[in-house]
C-alpha atoms as a PDB file:
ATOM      1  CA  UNK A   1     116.936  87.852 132.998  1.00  0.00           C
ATOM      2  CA  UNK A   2     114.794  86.311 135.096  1.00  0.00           C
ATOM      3  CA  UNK A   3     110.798  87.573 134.783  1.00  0.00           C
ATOM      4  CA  UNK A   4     110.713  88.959 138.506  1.00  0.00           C
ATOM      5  CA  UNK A   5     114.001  91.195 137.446  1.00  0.00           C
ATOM      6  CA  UNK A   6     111.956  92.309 134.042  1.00  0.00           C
ATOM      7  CA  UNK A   7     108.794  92.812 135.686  1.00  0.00           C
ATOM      8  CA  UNK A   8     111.196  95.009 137.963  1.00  0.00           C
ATOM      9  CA  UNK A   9     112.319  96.747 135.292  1.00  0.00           C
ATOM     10  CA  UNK A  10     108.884  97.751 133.649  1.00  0.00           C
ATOM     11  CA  UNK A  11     108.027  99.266 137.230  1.00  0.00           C
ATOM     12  CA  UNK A  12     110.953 101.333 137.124  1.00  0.00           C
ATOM     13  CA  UNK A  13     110.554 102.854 133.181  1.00  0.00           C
ATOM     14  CA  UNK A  14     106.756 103.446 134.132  1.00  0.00           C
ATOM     15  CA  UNK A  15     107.801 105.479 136.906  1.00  0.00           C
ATOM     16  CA  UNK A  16     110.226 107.256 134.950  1.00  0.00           C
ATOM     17  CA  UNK A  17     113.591 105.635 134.952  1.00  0.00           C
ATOM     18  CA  UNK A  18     115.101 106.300 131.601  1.00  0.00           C
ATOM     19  CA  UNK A  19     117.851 103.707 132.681  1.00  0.00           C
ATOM     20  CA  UNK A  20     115.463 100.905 132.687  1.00  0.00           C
ATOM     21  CA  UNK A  21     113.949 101.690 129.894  1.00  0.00           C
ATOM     22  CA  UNK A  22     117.061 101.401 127.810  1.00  0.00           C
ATOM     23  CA  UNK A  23     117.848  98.490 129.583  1.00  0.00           C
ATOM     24  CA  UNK A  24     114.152  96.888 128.104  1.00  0.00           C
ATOM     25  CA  UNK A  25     115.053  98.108 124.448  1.00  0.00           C
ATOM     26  CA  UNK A  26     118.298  96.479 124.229  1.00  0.00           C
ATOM     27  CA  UNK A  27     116.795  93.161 125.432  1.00  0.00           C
ATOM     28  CA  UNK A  28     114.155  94.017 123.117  1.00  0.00           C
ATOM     29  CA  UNK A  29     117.258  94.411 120.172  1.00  0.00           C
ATOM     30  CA  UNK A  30     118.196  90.530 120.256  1.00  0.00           C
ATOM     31  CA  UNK A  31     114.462  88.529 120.688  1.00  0.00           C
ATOM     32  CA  UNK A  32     115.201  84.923 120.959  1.00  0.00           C
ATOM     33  CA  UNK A  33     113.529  81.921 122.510  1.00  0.00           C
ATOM     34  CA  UNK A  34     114.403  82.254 125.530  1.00  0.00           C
ATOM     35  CA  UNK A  35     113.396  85.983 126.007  1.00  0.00           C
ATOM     36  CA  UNK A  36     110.578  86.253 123.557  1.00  0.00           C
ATOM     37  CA  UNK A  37     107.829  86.674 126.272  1.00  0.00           C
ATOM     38  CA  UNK A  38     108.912  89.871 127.144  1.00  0.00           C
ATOM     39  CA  UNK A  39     107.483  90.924 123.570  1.00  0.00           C
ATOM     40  CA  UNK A  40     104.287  88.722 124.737  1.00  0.00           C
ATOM     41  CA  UNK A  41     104.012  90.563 127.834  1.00  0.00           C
ATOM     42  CA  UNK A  42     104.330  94.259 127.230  1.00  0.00           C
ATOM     43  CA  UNK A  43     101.959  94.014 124.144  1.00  0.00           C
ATOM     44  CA  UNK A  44      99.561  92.300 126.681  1.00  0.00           C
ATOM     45  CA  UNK A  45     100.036  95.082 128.835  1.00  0.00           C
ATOM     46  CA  UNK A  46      99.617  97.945 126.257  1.00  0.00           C
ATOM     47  CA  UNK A  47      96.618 100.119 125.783  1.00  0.00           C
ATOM     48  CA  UNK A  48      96.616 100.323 121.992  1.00  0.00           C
ATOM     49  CA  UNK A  49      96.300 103.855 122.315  1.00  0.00           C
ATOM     50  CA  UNK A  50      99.674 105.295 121.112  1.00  0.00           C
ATOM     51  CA  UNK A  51      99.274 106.354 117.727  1.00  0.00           C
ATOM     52  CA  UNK A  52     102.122 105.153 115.780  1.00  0.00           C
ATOM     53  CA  UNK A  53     103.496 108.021 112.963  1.00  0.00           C
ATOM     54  CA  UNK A  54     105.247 106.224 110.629  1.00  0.00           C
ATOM     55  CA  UNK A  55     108.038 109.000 108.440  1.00  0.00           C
ATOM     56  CA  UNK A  56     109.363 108.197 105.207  1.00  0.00           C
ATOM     57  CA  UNK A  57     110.143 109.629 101.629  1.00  0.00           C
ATOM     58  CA  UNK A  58     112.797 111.104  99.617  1.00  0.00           C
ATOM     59  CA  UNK A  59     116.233 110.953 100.836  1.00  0.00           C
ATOM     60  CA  UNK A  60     117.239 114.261 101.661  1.00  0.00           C
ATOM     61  CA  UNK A  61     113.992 115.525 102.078  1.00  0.00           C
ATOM     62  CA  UNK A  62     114.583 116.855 105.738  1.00  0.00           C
ATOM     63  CA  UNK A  63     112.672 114.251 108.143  1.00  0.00           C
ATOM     64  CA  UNK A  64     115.459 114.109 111.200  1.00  0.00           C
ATOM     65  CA  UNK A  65     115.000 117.932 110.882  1.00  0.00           C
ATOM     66  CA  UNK A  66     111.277 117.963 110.392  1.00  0.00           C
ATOM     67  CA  UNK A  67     110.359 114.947 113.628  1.00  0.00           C
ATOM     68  CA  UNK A  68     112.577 117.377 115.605  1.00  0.00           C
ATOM     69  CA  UNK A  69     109.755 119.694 114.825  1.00  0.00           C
ATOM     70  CA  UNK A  70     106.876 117.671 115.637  1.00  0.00           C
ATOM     71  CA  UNK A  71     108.400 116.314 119.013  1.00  0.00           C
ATOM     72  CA  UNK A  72     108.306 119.878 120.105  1.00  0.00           C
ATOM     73  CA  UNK A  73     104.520 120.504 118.884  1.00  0.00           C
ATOM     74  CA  UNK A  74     103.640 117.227 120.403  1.00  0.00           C
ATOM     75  CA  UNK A  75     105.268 117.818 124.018  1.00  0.00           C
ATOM     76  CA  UNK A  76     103.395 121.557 123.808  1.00  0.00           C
ATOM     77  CA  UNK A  77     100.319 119.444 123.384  1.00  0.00           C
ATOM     78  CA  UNK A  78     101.005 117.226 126.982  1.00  0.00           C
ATOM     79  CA  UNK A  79     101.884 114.381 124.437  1.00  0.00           C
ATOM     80  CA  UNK A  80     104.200 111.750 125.312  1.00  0.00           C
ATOM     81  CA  UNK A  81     106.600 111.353 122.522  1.00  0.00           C
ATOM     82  CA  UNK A  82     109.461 107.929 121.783  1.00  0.00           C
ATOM     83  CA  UNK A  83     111.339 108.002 118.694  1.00  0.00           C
ATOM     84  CA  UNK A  84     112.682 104.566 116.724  1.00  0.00           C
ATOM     85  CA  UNK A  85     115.015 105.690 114.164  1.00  0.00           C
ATOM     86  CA  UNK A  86     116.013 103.038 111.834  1.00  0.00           C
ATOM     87  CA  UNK A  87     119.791 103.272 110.373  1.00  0.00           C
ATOM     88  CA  UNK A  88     121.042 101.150 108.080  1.00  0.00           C
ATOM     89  CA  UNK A  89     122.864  97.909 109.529  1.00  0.00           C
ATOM     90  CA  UNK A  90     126.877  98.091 109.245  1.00  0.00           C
ATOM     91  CA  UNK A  91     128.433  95.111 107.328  1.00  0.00           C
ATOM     92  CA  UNK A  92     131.154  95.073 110.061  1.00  0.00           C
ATOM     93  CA  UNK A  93     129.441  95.544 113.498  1.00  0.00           C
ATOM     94  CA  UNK A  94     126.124  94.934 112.588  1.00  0.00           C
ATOM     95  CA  UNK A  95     125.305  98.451 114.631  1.00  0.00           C
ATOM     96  CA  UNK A  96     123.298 101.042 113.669  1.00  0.00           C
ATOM     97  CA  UNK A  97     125.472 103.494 111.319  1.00  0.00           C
ATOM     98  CA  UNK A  98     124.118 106.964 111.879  1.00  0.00           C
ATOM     99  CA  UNK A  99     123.292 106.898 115.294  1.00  0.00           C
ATOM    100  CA  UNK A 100     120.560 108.910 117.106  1.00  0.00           C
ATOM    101  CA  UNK A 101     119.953 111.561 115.124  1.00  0.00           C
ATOM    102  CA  UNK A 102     121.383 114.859 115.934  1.00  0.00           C
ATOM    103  CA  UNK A 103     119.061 117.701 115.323  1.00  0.00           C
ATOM    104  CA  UNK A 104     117.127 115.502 117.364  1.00  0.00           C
ATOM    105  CA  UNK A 105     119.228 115.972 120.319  1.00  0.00           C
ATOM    106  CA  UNK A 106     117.801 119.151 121.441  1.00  0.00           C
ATOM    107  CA  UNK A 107     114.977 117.078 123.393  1.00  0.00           C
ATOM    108  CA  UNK A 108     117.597 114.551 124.865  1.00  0.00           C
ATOM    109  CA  UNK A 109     116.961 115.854 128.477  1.00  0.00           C
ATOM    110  CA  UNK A 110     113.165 115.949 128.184  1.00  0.00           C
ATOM    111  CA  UNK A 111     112.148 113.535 130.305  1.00  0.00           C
ATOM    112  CA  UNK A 112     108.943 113.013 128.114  1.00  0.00           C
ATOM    113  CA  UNK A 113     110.699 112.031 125.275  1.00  0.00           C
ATOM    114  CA  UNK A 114     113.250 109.082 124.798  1.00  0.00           C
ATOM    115  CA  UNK A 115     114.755 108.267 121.290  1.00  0.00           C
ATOM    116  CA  UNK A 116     116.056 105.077 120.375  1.00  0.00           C
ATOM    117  CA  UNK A 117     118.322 104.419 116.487  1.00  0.00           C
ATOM    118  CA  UNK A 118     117.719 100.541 115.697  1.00  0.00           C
ATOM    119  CA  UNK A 119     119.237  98.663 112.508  1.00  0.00           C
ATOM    120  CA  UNK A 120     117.305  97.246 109.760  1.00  0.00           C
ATOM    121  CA  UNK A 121     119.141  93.969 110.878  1.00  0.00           C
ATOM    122  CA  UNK A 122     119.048  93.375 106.987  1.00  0.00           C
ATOM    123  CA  UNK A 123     115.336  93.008 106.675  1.00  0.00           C
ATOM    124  CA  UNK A 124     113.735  93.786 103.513  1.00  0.00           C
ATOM    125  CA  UNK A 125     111.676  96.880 103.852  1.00  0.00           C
ATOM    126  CA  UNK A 126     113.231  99.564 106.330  1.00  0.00           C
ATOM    127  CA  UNK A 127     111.859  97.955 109.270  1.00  0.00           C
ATOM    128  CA  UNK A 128     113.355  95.037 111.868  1.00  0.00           C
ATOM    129  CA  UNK A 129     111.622  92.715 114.444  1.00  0.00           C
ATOM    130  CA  UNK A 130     113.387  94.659 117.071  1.00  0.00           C
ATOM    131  CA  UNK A 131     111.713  98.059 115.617  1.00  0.00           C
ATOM    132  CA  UNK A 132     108.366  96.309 116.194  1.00  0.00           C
ATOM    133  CA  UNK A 133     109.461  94.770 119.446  1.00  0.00           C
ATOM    134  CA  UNK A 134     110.202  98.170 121.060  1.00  0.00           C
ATOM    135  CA  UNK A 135     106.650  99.959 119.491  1.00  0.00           C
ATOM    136  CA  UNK A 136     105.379  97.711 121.810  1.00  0.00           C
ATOM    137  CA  UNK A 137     107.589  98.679 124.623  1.00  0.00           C
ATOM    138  CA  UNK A 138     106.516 102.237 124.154  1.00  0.00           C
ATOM    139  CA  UNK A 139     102.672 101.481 123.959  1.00  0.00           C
ATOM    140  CA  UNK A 140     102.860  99.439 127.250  1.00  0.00           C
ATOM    141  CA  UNK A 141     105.044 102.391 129.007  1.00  0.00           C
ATOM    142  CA  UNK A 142     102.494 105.228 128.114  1.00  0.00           C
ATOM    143  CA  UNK A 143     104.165 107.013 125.799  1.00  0.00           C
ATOM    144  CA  UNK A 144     100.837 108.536 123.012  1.00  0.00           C
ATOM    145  CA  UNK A 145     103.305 109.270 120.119  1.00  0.00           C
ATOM    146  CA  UNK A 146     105.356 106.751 118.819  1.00  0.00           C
ATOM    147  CA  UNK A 147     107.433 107.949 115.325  1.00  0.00           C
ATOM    148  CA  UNK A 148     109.363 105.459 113.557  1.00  0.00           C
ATOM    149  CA  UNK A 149     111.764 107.148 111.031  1.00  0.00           C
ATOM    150  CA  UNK A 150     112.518 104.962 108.168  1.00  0.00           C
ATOM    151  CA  UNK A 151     115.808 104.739 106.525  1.00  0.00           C
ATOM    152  CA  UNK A 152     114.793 106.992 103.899  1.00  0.00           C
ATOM    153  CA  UNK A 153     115.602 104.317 100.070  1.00  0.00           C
ATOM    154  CA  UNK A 154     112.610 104.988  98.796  1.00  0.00           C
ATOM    155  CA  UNK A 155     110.576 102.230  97.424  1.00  0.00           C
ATOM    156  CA  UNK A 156     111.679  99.070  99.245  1.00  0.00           C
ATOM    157  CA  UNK A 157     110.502 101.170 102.833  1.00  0.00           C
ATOM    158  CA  UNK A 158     106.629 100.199 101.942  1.00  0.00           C
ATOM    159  CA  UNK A 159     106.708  97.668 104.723  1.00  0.00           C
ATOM    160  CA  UNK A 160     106.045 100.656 107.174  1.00  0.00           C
ATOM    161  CA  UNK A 161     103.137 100.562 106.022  1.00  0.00           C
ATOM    162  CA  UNK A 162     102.408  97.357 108.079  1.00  0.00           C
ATOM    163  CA  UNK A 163     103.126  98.635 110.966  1.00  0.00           C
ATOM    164  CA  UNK A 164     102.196 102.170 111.170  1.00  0.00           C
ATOM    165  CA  UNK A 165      98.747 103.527 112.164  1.00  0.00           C
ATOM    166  CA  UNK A 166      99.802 106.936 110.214  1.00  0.00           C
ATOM    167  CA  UNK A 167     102.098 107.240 107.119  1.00  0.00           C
ATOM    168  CA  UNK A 168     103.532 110.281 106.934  1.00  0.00           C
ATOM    169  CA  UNK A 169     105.454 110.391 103.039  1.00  0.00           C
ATOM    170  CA  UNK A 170     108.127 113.477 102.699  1.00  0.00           C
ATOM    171  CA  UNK A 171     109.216 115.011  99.451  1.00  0.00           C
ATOM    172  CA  UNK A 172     110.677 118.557  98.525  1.00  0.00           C
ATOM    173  CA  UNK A 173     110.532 121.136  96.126  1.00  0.00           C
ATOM    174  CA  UNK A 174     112.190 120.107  92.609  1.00  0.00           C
ATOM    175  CA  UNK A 175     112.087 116.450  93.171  1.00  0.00           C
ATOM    176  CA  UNK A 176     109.699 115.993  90.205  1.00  0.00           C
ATOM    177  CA  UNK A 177     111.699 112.951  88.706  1.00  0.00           C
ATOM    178  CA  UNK A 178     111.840 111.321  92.322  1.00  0.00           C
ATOM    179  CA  UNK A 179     108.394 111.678  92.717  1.00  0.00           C
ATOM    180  CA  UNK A 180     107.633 110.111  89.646  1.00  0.00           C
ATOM    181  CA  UNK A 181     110.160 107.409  90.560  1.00  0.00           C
ATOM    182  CA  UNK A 182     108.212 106.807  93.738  1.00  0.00           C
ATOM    183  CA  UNK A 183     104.370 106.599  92.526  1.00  0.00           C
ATOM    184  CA  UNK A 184     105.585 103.027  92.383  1.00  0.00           C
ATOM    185  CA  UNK A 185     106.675 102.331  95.834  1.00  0.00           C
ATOM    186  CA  UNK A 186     106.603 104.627  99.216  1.00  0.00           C
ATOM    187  CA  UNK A 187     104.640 107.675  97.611  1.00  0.00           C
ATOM    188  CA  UNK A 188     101.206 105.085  97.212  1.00  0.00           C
ATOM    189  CA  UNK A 189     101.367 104.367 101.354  1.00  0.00           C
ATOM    190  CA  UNK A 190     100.920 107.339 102.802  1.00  0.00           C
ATOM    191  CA  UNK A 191      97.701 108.844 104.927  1.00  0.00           C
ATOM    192  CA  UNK A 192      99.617 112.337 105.166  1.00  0.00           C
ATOM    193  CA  UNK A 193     101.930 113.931 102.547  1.00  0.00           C
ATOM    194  CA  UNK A 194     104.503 117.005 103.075  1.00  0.00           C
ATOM    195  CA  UNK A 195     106.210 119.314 100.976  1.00  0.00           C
ATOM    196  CA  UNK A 196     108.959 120.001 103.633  1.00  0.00           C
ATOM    197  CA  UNK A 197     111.657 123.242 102.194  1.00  0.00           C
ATOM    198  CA  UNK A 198     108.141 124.675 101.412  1.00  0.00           C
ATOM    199  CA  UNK A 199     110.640 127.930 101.777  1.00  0.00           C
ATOM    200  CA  UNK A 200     112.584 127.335  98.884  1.00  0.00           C
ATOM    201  CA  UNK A 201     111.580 127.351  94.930  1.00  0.00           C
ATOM    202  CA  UNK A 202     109.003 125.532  93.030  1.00  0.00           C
ATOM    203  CA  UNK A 203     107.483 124.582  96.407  1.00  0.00           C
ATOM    204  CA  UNK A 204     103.924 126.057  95.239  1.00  0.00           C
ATOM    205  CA  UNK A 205     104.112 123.893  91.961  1.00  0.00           C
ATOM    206  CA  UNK A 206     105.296 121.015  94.155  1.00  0.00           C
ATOM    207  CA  UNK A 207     102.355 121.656  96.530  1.00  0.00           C
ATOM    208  CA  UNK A 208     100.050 121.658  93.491  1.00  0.00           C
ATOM    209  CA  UNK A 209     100.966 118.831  91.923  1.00  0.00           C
ATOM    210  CA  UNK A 210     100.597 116.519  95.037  1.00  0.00           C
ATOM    211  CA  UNK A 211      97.468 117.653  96.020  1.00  0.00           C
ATOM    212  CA  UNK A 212      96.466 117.054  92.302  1.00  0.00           C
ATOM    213  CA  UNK A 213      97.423 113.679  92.678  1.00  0.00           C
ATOM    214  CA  UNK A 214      95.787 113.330  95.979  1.00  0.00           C
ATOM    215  CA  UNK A 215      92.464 114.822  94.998  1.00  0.00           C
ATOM    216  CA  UNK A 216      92.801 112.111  91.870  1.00  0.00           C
ATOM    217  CA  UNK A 217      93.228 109.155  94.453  1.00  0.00           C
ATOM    218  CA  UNK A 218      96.554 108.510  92.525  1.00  0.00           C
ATOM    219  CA  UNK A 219      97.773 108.099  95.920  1.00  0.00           C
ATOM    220  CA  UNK A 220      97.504 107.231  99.139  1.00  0.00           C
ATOM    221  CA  UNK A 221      96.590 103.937 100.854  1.00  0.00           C
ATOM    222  CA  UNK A 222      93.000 101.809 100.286  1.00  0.00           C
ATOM    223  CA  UNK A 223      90.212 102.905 102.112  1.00  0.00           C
ATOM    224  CA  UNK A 224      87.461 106.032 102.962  1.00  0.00           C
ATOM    225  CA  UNK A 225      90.541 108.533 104.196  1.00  0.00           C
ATOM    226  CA  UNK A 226      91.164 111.006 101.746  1.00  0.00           C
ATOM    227  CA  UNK A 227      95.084 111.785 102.000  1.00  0.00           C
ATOM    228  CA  UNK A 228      95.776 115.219 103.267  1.00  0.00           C
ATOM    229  CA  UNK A 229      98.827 117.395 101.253  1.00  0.00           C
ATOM    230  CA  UNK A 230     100.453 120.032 103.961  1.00  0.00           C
ATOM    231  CA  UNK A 231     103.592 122.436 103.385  1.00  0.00           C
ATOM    232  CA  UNK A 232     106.414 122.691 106.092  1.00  0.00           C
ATOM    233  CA  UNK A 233     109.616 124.492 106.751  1.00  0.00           C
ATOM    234  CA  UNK A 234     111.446 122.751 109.466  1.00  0.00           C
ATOM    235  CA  UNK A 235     114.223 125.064 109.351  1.00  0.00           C
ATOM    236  CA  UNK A 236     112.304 127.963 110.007  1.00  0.00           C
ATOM    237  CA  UNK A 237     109.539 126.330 111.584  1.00  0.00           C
ATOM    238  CA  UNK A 238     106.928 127.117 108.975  1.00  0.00           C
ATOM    239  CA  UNK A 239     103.708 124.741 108.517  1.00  0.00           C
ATOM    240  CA  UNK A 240     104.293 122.496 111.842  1.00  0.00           C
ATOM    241  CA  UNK A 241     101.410 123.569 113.745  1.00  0.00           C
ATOM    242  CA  UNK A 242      99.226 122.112 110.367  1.00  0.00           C
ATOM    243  CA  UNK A 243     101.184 118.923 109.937  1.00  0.00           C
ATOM    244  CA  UNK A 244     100.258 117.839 113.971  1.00  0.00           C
ATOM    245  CA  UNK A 245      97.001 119.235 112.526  1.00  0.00           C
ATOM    246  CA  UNK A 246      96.163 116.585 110.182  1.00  0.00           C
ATOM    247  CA  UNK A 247      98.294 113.544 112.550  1.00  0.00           C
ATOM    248  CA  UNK A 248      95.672 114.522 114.893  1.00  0.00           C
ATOM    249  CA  UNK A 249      92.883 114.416 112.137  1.00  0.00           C
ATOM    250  CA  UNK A 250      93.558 110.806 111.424  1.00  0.00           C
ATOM    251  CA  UNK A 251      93.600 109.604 114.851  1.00  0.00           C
ATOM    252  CA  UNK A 252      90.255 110.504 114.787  1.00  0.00           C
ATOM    253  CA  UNK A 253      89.378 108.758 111.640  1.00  0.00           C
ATOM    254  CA  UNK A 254      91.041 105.381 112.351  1.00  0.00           C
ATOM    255  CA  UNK A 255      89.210 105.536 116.078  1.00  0.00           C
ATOM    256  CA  UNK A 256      85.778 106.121 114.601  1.00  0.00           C
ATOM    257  CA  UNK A 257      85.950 103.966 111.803  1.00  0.00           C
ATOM    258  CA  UNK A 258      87.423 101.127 113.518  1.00  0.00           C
ATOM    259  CA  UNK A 259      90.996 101.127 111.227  1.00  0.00           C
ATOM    260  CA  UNK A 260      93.442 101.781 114.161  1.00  0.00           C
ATOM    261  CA  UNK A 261      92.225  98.609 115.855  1.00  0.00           C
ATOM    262  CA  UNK A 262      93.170  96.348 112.829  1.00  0.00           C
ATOM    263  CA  UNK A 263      96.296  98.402 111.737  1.00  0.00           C
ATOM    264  CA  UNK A 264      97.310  97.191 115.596  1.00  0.00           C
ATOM    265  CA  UNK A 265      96.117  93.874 114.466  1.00  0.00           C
ATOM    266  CA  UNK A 266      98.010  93.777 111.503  1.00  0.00           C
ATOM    267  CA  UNK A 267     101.679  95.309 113.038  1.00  0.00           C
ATOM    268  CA  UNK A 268     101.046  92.289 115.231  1.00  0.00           C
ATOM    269  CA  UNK A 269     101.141  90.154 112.630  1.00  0.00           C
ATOM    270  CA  UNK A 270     104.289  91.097 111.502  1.00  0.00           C
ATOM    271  CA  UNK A 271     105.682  91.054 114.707  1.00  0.00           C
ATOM    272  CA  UNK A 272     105.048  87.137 115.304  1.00  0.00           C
ATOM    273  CA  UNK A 273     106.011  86.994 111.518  1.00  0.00           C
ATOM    274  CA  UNK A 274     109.682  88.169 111.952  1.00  0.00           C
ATOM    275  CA  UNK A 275     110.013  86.728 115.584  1.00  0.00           C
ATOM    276  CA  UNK A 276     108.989  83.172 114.166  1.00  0.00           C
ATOM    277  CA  UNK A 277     111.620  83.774 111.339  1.00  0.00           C
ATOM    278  CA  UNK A 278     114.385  84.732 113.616  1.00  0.00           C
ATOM    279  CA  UNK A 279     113.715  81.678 115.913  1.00  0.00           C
ATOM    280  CA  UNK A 280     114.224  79.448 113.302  1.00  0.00           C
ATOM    281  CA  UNK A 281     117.482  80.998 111.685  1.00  0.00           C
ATOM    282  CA  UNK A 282     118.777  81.092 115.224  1.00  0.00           C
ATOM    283  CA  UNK A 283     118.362  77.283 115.449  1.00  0.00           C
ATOM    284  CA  UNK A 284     119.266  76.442 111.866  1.00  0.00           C
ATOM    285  CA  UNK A 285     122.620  78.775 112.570  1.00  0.00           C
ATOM    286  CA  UNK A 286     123.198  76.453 115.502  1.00  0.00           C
ATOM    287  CA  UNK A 287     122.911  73.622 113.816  1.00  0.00           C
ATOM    288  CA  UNK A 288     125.505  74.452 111.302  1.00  0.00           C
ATOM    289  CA  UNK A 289     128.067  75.164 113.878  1.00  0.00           C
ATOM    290  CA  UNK A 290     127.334  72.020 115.411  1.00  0.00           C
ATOM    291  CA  UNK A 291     127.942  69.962 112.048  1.00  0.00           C
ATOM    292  CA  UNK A 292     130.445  72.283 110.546  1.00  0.00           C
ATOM    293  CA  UNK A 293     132.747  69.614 109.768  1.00  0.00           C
ATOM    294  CA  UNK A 294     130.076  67.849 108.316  1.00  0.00           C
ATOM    295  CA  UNK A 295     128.952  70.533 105.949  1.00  0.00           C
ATOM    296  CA  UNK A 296     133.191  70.894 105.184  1.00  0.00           C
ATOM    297  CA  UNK A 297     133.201  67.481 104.264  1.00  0.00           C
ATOM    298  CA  UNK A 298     130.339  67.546 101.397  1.00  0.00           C
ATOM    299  CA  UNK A 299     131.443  71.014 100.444  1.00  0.00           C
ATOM    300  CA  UNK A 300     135.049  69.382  99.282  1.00  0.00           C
ATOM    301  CA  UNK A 301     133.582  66.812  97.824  1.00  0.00           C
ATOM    302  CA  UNK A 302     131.223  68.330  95.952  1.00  0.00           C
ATOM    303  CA  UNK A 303     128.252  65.744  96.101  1.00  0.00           C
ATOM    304  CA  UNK A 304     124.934  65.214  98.731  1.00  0.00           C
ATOM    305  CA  UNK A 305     124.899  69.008  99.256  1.00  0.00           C
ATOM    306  CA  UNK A 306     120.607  68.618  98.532  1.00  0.00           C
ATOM    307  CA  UNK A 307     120.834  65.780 101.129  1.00  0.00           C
ATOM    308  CA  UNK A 308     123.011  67.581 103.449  1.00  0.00           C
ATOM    309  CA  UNK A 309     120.511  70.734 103.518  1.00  0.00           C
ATOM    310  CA  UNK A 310     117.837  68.488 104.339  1.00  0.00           C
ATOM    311  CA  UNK A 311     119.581  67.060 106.897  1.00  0.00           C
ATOM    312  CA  UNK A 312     120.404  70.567 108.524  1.00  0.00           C
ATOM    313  CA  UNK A 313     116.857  71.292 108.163  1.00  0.00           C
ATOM    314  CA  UNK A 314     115.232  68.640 110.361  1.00  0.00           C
ATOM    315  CA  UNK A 315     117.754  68.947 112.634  1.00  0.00           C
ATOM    316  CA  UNK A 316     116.621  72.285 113.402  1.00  0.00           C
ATOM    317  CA  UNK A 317     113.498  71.035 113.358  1.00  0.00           C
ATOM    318  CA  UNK A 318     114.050  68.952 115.855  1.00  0.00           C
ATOM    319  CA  UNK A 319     115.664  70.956 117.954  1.00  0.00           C
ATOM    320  CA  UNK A 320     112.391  73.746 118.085  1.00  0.00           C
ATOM    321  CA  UNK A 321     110.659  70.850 118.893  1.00  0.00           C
ATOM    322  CA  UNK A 322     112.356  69.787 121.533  1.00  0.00           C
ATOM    323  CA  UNK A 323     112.613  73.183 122.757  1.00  0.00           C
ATOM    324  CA  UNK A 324     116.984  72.796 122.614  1.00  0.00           C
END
């Protein structure tokens, strides 16, 4: 697409077209070369406002369930609310394998909210470049919630962390031994921490022993903010008006201390990381269709396959210098 046909587009989603704005998300879903200043532009064009609520924790733990919660305190506030939810990526299509999620549905026709599943695309860490891509999208659009729901494996999701300005970490009554599995991983990023099935047994011990931890500064990320323990029910509702309690709570801290600026900062960073990455496995896959027969030809005979990588290599490099 042309830029006068994007720049069309943008118009449109900003004055409410939900079409349009799908349309700039699935652009946003395969970055390449020739299309990565649409990235450039929106972030350009962004306030930096949106505060972006990063969900993860314990599989199981109820976070579809518990974000269909907080869209609805959020819209009672006037908020503007997206949702990225990040599925795994399916060996076959390459597609996102759970698919919006369906408690979330209930806020489909809301016309101030506008969910959006994304793969992993197989990148380490629960998150993708397309993820980052479209937190952009949302920021630039006007949207002042943006909630990225992780994948929900536990430790390997810390890279959230990089691009969230709030960490939101869920666990549940009676997952002592996951907890303790976790204090490695996810459990030591998060700003905000909920017992969700607060409802159900053990959920006062559970309660305890997380704000134990907290109060400790066992966990939680670096810095002056000390993280805040809260107990939810999403089924019945219980706790929610709290939880948007505290999100709110730490917008304030990272405005007045100066931390949301460089936690934008620093998701940009990993944006241009993964974008620079994808450009050059784009070209090198190229390349190797180009000299497949080449690459055939060392493979039977076993010999020059260092040489032959090389080779592949500066071609590529060539060609992102050439701009091919």
């Amino acid at each position: 697409m042309d830029v006068g046909g994007f720049l069309g587009l943008v118009e449109r989603a900003r004055g409410g077209d939900r079409r349009a704005l799908g349309r700039i998300l699935t652009f946003l879903e395969d970055l390449s070369v020739s299309n990565a200043w649409m990235v450039e532009y929106l972030a350009s064009n962004s306030s930096g406002k949106a505060q972006v609520i990063g969900i993860t924790g314990i599989p199981g733990a109820g976070k579809s369930s518990l974000i269909s919660r907080l869209i609805k305190a959020f819209r009672d506030k006037g908020y503007r609310v997206a949702v990225i939810a990040i599925d795994p990526t399916s060996p076959l299509s390459s597609g996102a394998l759970l698919g919006d999620r369906l408690r979330m549905q209930d806020h489909a026709t809301d016309p101030g909210v506008f969910i959006r599943s994304v793969t992993t695309a197989g990148f380490e860490g629960g998150l993708s470049l397309a993820a980052l891509a479209m937190i952009e999208a949302f920021d630039a659009l006007g949207y002042d919630k943006i909630i990225v729901e992780t994948v929900g494996v536990g430790q390997d999701e810390t890279t959230v962390m990089d691009a969230a300005d709030t960490i939101i970490v869920v666990t549940m009554p009676g997952a002592g031994d996951d907890v303790q599995a976790l204090k490695a991983g996810v459990l030591e990023i998060g700003d905000i921490y909920v017992v969700n099935k607060s409802d159900k047994p053990e959920a006062s011990k559970t309660y305890e022993y997380m704000s134990f931890v907290a109060e400790k500064g066992d966990i939680g990320r670096e810095g002056a903010w000390r993280p805040l323990v809260v107990k939810t029910s999403a089924v019945l509702g219980m706790g929610i008006r709290d939880l948007v309690e505290a999100v709110d709570k730490h917008l304030e801290y990272l405005v007045g201390s100066g931390d949301k600026a460089a936690r934008t900062a620093k998701r940009r960073k990993l944006l241009i990381k993964l974008l620079a990455k994808k450009i050059v496995l784009d070209t090198l896959k190229k390349v190797y269709e180009e000299h497949d027969q080449s690459v055939g030809e060392v493979a039977k005979t076993l010999k020059g396959f260092y040489e032959e990588s090389l080779e592949l290599v500066r071609l590529a490099g060539r060609k992102l210098i050439e701009g091919s």
